[in-house]
PDB file of N, CA and C in Angstrom:
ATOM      1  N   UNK A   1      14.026   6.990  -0.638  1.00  0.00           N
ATOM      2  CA  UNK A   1      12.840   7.151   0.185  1.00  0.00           C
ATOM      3  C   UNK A   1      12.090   5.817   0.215  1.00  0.00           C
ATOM      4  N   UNK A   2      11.995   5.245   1.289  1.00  0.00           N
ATOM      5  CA  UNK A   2      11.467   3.559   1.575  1.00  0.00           C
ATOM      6  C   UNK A   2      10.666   3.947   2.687  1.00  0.00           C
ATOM      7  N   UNK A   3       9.183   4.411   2.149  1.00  0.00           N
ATOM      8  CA  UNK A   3       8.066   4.896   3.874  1.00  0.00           C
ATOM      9  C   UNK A   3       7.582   3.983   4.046  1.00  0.00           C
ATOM     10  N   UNK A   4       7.153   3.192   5.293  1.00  0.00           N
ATOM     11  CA  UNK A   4       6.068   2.212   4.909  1.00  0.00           C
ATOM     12  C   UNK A   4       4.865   2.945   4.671  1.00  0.00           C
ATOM     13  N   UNK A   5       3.847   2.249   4.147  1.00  0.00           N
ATOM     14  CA  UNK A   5       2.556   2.840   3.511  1.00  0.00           C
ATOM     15  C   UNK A   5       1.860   1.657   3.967  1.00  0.00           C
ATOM     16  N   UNK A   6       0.204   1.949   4.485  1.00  0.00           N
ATOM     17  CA  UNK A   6      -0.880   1.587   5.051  1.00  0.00           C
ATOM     18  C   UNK A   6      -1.949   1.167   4.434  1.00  0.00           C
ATOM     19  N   UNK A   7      -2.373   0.326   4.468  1.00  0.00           N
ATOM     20  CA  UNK A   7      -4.142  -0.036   3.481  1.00  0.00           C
ATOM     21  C   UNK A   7      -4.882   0.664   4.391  1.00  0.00           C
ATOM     22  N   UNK A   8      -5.880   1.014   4.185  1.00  0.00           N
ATOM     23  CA  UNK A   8      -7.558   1.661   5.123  1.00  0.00           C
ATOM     24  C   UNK A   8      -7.366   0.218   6.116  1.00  0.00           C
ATOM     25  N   UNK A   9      -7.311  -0.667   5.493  1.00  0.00           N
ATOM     26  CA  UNK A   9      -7.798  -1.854   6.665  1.00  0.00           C
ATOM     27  C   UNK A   9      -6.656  -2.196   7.832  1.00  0.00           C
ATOM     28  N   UNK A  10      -5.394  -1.659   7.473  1.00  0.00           N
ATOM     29  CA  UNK A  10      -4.434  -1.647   8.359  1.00  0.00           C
ATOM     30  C   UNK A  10      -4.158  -0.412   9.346  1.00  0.00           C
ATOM     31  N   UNK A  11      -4.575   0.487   9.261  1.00  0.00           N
ATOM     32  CA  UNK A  11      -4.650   1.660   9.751  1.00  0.00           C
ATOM     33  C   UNK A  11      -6.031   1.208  10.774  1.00  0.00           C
ATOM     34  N   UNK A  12      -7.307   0.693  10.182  1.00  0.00           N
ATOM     35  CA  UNK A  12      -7.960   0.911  11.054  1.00  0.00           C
ATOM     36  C   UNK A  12      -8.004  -0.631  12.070  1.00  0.00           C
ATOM     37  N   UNK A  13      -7.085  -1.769  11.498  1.00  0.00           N
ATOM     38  CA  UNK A  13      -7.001  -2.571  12.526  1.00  0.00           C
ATOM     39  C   UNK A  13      -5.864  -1.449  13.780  1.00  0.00           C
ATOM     40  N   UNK A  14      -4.749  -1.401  13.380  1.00  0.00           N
ATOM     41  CA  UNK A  14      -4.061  -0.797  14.017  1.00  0.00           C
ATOM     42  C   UNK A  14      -4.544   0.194  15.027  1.00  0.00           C
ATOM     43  N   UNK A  15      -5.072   1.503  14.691  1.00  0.00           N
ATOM     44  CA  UNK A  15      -6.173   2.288  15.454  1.00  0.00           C
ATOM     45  C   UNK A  15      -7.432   1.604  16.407  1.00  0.00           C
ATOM     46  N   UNK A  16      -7.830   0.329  16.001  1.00  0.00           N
ATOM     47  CA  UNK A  16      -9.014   0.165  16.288  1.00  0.00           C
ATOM     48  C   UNK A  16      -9.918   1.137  16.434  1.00  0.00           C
ATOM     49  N   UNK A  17     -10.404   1.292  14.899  1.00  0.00           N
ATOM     50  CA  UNK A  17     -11.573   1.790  14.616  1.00  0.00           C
ATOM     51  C   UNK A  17     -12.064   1.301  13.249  1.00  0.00           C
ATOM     52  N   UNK A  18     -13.684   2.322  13.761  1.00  0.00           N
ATOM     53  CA  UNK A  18     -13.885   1.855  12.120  1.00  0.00           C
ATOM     54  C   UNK A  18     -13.886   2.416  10.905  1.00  0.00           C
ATOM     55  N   UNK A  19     -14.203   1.879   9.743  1.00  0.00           N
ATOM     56  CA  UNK A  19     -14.385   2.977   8.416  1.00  0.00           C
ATOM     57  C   UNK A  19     -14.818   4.391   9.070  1.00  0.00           C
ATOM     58  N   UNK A  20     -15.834   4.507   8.933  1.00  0.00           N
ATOM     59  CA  UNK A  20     -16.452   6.055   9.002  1.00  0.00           C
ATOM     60  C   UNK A  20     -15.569   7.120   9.862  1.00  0.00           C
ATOM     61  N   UNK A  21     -14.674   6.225  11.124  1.00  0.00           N
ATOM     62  CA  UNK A  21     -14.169   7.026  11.307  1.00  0.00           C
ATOM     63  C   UNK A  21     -12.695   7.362  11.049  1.00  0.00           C
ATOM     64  N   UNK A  22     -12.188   6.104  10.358  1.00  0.00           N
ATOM     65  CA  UNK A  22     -10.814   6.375   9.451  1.00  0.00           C
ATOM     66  C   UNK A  22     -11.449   7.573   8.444  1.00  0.00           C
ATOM     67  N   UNK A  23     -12.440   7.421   7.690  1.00  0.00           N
ATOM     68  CA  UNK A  23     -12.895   8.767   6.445  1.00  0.00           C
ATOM     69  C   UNK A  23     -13.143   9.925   7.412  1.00  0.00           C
ATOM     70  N   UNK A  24     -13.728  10.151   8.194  1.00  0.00           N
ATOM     71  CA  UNK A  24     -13.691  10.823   8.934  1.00  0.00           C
ATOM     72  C   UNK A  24     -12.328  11.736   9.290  1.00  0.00           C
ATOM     73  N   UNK A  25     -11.293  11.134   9.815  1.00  0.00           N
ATOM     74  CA  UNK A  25      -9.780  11.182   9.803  1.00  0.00           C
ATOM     75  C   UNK A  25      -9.111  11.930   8.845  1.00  0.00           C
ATOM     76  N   UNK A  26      -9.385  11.198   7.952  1.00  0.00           N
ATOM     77  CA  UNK A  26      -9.197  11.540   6.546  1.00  0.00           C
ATOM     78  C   UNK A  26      -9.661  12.645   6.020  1.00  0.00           C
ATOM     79  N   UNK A  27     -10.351  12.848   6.089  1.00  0.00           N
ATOM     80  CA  UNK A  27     -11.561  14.327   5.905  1.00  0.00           C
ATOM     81  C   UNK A  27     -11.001  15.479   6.457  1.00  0.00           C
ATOM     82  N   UNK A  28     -10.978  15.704   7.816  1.00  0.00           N
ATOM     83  CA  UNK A  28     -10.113  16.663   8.588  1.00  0.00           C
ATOM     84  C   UNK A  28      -8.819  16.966   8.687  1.00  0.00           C
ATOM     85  N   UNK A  29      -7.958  15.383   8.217  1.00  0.00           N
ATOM     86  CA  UNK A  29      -6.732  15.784   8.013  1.00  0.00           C
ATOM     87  C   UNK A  29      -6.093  15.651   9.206  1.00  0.00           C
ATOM     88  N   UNK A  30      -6.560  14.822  10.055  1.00  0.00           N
ATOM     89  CA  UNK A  30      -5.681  14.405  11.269  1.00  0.00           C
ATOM     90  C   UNK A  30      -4.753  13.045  10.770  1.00  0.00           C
ATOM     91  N   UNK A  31      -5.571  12.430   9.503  1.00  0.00           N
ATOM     92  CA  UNK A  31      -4.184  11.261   9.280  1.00  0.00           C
ATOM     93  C   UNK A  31      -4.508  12.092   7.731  1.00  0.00           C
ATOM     94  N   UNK A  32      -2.838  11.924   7.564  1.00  0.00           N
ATOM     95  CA  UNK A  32      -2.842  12.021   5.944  1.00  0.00           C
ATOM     96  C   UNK A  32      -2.762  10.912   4.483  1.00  0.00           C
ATOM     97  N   UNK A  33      -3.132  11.099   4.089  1.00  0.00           N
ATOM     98  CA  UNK A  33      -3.566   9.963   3.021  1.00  0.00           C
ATOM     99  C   UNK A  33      -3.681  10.450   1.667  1.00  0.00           C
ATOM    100  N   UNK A  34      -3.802   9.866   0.579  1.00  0.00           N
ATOM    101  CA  UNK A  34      -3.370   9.928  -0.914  1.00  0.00           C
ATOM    102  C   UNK A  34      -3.920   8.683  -1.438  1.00  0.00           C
ATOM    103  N   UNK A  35      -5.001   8.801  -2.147  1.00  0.00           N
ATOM    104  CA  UNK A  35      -5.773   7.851  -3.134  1.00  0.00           C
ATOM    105  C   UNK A  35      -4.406   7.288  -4.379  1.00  0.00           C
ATOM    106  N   UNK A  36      -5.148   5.981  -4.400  1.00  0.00           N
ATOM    107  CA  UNK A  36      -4.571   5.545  -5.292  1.00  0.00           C
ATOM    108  C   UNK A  36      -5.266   4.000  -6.292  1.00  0.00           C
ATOM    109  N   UNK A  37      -5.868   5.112  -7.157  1.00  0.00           N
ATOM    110  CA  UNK A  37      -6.623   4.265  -7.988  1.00  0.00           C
ATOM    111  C   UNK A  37      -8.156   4.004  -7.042  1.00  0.00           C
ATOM    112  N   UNK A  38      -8.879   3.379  -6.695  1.00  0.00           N
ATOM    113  CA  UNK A  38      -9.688   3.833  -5.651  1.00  0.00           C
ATOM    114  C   UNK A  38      -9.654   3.454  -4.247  1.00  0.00           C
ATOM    115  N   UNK A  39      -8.200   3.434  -3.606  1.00  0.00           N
ATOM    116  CA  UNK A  39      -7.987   2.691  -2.723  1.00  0.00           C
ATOM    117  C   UNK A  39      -7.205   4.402  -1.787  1.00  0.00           C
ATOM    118  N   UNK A  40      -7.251   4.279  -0.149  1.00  0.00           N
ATOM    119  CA  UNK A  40      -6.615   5.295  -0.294  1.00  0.00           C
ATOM    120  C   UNK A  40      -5.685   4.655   1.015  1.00  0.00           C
ATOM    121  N   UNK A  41      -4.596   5.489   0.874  1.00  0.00           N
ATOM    122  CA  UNK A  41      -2.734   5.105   2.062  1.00  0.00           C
ATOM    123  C   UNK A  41      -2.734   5.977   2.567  1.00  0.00           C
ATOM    124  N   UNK A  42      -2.234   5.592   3.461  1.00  0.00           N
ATOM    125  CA  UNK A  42      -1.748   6.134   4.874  1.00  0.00           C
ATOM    126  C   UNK A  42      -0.018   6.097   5.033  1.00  0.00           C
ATOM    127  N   UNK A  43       0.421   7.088   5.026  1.00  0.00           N
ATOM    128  CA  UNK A  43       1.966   6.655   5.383  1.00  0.00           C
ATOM    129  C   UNK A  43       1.957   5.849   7.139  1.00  0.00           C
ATOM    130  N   UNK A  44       2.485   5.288   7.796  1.00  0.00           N
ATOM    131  CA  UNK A  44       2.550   4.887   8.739  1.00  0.00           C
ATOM    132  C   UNK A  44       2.767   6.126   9.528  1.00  0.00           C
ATOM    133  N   UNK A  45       4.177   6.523   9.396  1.00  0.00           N
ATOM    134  CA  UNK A  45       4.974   8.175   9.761  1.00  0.00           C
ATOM    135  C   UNK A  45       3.001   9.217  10.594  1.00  0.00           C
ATOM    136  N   UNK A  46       2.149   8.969   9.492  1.00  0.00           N
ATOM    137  CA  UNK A  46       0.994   9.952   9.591  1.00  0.00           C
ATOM    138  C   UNK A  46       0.534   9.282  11.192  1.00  0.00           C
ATOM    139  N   UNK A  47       0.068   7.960  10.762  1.00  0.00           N
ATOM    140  CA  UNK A  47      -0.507   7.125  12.038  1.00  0.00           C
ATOM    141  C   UNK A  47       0.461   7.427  13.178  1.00  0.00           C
ATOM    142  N   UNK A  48       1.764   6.998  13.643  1.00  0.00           N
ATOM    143  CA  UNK A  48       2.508   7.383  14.314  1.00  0.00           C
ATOM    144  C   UNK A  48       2.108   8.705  15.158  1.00  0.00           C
ATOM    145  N   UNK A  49       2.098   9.701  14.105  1.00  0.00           N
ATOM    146  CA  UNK A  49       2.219  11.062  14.497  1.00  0.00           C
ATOM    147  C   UNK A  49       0.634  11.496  14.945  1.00  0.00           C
ATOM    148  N   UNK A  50      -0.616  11.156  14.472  1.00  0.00           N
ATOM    149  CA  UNK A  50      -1.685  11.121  14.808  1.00  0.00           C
ATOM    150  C   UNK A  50      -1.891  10.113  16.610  1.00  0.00           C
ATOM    151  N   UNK A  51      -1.060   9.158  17.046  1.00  0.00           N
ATOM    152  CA  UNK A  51      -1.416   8.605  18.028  1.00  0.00           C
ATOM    153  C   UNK A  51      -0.946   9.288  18.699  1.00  0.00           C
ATOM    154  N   UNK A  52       0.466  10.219  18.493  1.00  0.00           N
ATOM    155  CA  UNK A  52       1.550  10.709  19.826  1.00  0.00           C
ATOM    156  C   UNK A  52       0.529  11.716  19.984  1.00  0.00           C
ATOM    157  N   UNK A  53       0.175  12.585  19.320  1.00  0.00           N
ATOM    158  CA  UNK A  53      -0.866  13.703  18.954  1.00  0.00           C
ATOM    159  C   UNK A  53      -2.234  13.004  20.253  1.00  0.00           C
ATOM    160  N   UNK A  54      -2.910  12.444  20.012  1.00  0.00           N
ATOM    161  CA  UNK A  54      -3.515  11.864  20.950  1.00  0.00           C
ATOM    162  C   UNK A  54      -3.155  11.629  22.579  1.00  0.00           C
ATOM    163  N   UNK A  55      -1.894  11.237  22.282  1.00  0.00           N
ATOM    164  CA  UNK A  55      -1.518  10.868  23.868  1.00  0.00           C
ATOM    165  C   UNK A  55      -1.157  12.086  24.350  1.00  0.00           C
ATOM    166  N   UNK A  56      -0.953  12.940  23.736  1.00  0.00           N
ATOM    167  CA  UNK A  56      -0.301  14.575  24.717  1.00  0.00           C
ATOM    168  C   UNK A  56      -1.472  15.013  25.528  1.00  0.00           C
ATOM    169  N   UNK A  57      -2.977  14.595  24.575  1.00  0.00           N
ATOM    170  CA  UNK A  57      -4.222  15.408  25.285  1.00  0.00           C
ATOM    171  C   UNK A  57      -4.859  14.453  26.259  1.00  0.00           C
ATOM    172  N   UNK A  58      -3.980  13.877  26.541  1.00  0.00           N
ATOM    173  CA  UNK A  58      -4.223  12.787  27.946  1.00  0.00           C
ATOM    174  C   UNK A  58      -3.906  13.241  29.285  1.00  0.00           C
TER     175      UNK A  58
END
């Protein structure tokens, strides 16, 4: 198993957005994520699947 995995700051360059609303994200469970130590990841796979998710309600 080789996922890529995301910093907060790469997810939200990528997304273009900001904190509050990456935690936000995070909160509801539209991207999934897993703390680690006090930092928290993003599998990419999540981001991916959160944008296609987006583009259907277009």
């Amino acid at each position: 198993m080789n996922k890529k995995i995301l910093t907060r700051d790469e997810v939200m360059k990528q997304l273009r957005i900001g904190s509050s609303l990456f935690y936000k994200l995070i909160r509801r469970g539209e991207l999934e994520g897993y703390k680690e130590g006090n930092r928290i990841k993003v599998p990419a796979d999540s981001v991916d699947a959160y944008i296609t998710k987006k583009m259907g309600r277009a």
